[in-house]
N, C-alpha and C. Protein backbone atom coordinates (compact mmCIF):
# COMPACT_ATOMS: atom_id res chain seq x y z
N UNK A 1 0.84 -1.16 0.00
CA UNK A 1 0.00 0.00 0.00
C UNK A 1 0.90 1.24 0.00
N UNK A 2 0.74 2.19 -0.99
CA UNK A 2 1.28 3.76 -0.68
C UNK A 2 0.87 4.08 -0.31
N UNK A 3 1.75 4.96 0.53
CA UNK A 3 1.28 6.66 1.25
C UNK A 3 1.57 7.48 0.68
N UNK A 4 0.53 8.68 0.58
CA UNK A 4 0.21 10.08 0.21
C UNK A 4 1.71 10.93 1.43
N UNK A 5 2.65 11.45 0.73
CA UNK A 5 3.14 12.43 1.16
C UNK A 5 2.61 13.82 1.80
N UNK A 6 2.83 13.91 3.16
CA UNK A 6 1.83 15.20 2.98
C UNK A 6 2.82 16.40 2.85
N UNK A 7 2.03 17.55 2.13
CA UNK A 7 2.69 18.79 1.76
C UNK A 7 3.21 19.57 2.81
N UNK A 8 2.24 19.14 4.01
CA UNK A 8 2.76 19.46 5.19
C UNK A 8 4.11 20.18 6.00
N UNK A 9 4.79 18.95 5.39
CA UNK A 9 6.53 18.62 5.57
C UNK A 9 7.28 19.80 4.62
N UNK A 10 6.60 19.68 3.87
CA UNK A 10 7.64 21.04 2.68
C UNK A 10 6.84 22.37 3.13
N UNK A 11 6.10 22.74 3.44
CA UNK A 11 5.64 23.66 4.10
C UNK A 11 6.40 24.09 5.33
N UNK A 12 6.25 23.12 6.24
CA UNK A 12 7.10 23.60 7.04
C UNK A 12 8.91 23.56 7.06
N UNK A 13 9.43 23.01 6.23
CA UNK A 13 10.48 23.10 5.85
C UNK A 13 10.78 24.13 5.14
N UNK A 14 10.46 24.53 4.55
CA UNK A 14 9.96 26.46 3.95
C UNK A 14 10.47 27.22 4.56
N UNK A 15 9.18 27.44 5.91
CA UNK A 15 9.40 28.18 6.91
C UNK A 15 10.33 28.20 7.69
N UNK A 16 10.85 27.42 7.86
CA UNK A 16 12.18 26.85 8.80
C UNK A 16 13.23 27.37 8.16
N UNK A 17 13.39 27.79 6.48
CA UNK A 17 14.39 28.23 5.78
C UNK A 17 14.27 29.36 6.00
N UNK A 18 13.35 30.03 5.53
CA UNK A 18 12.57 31.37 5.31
C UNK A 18 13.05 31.90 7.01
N UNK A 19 12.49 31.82 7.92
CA UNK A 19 12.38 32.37 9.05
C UNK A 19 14.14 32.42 9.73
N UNK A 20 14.72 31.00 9.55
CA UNK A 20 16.24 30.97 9.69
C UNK A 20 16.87 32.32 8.70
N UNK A 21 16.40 31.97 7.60
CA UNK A 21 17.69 32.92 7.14
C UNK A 21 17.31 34.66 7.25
N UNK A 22 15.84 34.94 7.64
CA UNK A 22 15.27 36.01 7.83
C UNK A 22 16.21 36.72 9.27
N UNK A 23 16.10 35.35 10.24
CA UNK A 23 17.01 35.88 11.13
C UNK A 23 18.15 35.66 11.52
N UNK A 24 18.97 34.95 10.34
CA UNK A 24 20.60 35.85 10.08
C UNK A 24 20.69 36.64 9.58
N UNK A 25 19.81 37.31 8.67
CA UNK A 25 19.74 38.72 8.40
C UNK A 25 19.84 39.89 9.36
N UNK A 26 18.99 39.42 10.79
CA UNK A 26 18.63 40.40 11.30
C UNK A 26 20.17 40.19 12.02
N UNK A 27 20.54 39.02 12.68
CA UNK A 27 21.93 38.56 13.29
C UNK A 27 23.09 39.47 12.96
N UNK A 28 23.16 39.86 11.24
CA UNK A 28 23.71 40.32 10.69
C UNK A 28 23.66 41.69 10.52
N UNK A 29 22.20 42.11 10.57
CA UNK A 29 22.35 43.47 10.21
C UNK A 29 22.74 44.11 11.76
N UNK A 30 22.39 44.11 12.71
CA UNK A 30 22.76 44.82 14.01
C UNK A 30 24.06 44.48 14.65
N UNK A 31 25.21 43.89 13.90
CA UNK A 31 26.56 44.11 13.90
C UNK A 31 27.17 45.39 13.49
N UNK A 32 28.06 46.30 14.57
CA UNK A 32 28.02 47.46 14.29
C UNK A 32 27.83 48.14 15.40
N UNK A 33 28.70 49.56 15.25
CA UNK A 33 28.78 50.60 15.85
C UNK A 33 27.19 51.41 15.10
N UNK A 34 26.61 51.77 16.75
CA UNK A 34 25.30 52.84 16.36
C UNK A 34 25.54 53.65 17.44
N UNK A 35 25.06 55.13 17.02
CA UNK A 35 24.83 56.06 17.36
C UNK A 35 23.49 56.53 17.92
N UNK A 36 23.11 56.29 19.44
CA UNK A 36 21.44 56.90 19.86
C UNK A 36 21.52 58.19 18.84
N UNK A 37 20.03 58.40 18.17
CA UNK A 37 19.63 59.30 17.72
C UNK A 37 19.92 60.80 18.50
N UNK A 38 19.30 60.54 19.92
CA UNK A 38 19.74 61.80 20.83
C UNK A 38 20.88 62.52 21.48
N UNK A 39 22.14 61.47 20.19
CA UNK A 39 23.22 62.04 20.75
C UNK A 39 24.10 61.26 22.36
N UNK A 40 22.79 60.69 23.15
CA UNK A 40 23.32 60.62 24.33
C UNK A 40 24.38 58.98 24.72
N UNK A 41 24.85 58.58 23.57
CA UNK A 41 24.97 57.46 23.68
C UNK A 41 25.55 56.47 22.57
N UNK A 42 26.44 55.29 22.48
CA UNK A 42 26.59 54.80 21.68
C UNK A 42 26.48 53.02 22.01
N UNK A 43 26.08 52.35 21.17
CA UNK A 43 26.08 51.01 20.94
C UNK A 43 27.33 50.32 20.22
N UNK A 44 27.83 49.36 20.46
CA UNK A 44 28.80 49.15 19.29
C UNK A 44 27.98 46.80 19.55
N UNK A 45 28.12 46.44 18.74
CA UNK A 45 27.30 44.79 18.85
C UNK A 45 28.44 44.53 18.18
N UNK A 46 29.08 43.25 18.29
CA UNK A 46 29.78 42.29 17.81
C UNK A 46 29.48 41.21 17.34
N UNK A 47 30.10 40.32 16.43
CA UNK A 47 29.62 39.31 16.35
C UNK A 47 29.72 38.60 17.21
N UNK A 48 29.38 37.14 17.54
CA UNK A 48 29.21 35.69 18.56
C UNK A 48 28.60 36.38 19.69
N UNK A 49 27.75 37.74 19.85
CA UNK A 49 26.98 38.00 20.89
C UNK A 49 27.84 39.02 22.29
N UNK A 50 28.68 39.37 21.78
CA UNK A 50 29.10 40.51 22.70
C UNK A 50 28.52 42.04 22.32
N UNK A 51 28.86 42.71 23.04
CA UNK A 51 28.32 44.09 23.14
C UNK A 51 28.61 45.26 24.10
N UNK A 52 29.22 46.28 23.60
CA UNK A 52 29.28 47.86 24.63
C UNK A 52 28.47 48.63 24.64
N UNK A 53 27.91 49.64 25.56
CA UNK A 53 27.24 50.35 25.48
C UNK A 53 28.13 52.09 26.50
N UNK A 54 28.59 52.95 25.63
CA UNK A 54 29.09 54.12 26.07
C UNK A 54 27.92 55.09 25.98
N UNK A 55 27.42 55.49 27.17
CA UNK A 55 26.80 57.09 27.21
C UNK A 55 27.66 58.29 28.51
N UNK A 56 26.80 58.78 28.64
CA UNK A 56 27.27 59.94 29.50
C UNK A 56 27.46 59.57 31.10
N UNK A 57 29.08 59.67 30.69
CA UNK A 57 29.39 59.13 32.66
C UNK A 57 29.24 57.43 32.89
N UNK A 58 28.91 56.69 31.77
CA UNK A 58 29.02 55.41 31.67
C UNK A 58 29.80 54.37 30.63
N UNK A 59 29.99 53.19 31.46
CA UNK A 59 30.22 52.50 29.72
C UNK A 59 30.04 51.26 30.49
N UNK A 60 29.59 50.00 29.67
CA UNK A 60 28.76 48.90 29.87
C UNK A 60 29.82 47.72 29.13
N UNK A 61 29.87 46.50 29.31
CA UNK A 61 30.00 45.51 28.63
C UNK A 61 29.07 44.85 28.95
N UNK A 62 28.41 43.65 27.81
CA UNK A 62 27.81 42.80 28.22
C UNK A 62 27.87 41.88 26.59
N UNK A 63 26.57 40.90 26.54
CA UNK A 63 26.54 39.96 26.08
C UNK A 63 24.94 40.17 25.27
N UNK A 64 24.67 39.02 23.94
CA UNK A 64 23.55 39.51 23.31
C UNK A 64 23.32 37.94 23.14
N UNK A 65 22.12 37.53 23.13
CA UNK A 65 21.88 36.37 22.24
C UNK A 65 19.88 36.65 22.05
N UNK A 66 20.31 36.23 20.66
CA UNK A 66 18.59 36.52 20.07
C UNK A 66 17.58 35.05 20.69
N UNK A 67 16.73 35.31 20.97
CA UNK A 67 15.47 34.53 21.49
C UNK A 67 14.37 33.70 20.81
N UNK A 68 14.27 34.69 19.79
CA UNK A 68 13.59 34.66 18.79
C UNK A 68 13.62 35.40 17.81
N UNK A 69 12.91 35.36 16.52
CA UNK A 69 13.27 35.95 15.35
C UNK A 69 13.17 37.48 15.32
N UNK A 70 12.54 38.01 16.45
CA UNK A 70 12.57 39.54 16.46
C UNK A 70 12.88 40.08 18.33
N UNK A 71 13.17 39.17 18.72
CA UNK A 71 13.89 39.68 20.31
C UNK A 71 15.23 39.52 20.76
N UNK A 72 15.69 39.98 21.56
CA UNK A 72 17.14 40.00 21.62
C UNK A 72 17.03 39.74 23.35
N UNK A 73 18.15 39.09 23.94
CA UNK A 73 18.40 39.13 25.44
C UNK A 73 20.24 39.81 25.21
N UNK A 74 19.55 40.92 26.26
CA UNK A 74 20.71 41.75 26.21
C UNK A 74 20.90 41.64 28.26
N UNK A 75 22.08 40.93 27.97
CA UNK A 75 23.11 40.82 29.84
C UNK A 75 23.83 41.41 30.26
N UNK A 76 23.64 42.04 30.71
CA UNK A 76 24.93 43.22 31.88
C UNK A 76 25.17 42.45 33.03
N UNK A 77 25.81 42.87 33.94
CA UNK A 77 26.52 43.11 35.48
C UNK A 77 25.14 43.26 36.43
N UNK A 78 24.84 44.04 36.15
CA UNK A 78 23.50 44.61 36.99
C UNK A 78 22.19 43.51 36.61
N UNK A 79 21.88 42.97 35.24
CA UNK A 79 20.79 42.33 34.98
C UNK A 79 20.82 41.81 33.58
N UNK A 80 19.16 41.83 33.42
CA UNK A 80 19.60 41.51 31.90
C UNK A 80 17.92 42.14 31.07
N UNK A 81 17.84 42.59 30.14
CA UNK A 81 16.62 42.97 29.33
C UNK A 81 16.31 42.43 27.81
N UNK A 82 15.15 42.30 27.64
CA UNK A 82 14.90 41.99 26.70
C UNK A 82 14.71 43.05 25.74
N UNK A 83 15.04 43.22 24.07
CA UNK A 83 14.40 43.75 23.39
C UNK A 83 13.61 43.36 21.89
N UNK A 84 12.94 44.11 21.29
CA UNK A 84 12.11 43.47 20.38
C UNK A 84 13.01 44.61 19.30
N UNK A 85 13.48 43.89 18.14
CA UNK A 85 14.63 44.78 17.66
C UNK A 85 13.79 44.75 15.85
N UNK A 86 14.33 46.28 15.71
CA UNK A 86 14.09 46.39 14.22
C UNK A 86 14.85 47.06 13.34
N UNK A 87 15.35 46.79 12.31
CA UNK A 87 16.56 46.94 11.59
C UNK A 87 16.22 47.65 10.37
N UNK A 88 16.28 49.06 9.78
CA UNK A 88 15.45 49.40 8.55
C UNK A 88 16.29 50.97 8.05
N UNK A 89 17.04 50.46 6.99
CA UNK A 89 17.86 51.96 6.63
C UNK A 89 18.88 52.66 7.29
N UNK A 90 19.73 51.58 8.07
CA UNK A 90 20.65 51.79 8.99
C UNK A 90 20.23 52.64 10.45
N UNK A 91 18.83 52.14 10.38
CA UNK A 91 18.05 52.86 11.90
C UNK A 91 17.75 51.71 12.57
N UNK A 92 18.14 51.68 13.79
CA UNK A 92 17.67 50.37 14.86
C UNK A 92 17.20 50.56 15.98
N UNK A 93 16.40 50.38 16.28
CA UNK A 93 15.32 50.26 16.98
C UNK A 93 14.71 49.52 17.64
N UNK A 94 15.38 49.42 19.36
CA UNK A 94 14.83 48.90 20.50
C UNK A 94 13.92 49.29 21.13
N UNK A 95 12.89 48.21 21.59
CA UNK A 95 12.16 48.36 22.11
C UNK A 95 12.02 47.53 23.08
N UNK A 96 12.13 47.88 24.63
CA UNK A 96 12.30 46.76 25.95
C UNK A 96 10.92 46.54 26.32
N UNK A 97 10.30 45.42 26.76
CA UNK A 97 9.12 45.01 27.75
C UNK A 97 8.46 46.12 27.90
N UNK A 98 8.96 47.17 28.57
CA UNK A 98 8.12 47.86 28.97
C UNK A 98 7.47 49.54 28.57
N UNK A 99 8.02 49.26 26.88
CA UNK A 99 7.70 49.82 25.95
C UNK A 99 8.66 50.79 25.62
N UNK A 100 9.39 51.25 26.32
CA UNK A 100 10.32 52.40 25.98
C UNK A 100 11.39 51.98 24.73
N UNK A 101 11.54 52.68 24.03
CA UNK A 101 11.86 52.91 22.89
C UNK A 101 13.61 53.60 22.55
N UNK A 102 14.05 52.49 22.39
CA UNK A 102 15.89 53.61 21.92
C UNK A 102 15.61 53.28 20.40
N UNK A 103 16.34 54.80 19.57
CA UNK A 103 16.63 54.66 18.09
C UNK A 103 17.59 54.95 17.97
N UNK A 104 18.74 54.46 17.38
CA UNK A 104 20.20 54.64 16.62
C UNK A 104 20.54 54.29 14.96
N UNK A 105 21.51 55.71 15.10
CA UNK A 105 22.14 55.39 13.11
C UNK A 105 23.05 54.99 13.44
N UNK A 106 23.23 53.84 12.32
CA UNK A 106 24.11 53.17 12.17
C UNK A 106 25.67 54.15 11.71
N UNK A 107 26.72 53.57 12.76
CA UNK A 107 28.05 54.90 12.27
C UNK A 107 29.06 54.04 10.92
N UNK A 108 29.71 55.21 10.62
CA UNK A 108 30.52 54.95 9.67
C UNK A 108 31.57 53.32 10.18
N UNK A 109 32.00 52.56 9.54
CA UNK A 109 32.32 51.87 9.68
C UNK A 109 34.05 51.48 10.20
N UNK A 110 34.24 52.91 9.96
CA UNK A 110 35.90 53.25 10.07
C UNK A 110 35.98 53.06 12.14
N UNK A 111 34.51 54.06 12.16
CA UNK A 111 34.77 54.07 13.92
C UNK A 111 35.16 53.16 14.64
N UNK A 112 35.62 53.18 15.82
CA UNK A 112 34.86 51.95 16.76
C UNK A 112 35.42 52.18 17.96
N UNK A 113 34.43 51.74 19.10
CA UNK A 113 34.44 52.15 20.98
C UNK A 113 35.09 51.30 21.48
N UNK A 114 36.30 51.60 22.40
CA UNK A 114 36.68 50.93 23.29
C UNK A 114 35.75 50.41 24.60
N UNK A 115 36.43 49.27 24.58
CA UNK A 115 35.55 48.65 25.39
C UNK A 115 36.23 49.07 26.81
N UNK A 116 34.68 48.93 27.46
CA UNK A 116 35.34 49.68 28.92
C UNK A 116 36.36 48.51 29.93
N UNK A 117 36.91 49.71 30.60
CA UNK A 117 38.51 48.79 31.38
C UNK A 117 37.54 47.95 32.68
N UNK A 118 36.70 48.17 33.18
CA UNK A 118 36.28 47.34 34.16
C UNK A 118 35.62 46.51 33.94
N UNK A 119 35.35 45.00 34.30
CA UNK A 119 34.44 44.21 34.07
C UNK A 119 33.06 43.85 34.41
N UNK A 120 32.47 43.23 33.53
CA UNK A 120 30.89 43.97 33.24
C UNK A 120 30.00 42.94 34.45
């Protein structure tokens, strides 16, 4: 007796491509030195999930690993936050749990922040 293949399987094998490579895109695009829009601050993301954060009177190390295809877990010293991240014209755009909102341009590529001397 045959069995009917179901389409099922390639359907979701699709998506599994589609959604994977959607988010090495995103993996990819938020590598990089950014600039907060307001001036007050800079981001710099690395690849394999590290990360600085320099603003005023501060500077941060920590760690990144994505959750899902549009959230990020971002770890400091002090804690750790989630954000829901969006990547569009070299503008990125966090958004934590509790709605507040950071936007940064992406900087020239020549730059880049030292990472701070104390550990995170």
């Amino acid at each position: 007796m045959r069995t009917k293949k179901s389409p099922l399987w390639a359907l979701l094998l699709c998506l599994t491509i589609v959604t994977g490579s959607w988010a090495s895109d995103l993996h990819e695009a938020i590598v990089g030195k950014w600039q907060k829009t307001d001036g007050t601050g800079v981001l710099e993301v690395g690849e394999g999930g590290k990360m600085f954060v320099v603003g005023k009177g501060f500077s941060l190390k920590g760690t990144y690993d994505f959750i899902d295809e549009k959230r990020v877990l971002c770890k400091f010293r002090f804690g750790s936050v989630v954000y829901t991240v969006v990547v569009s014209d070299n503008v990125l755009i966090l958004e934590d749990t509790k709605g507040r909102i950071s936007k940064y341009h992406k900087c020239k590529a020549s730059s880049t922040v030292s990472p701070p001397s104390h550990p995170a």
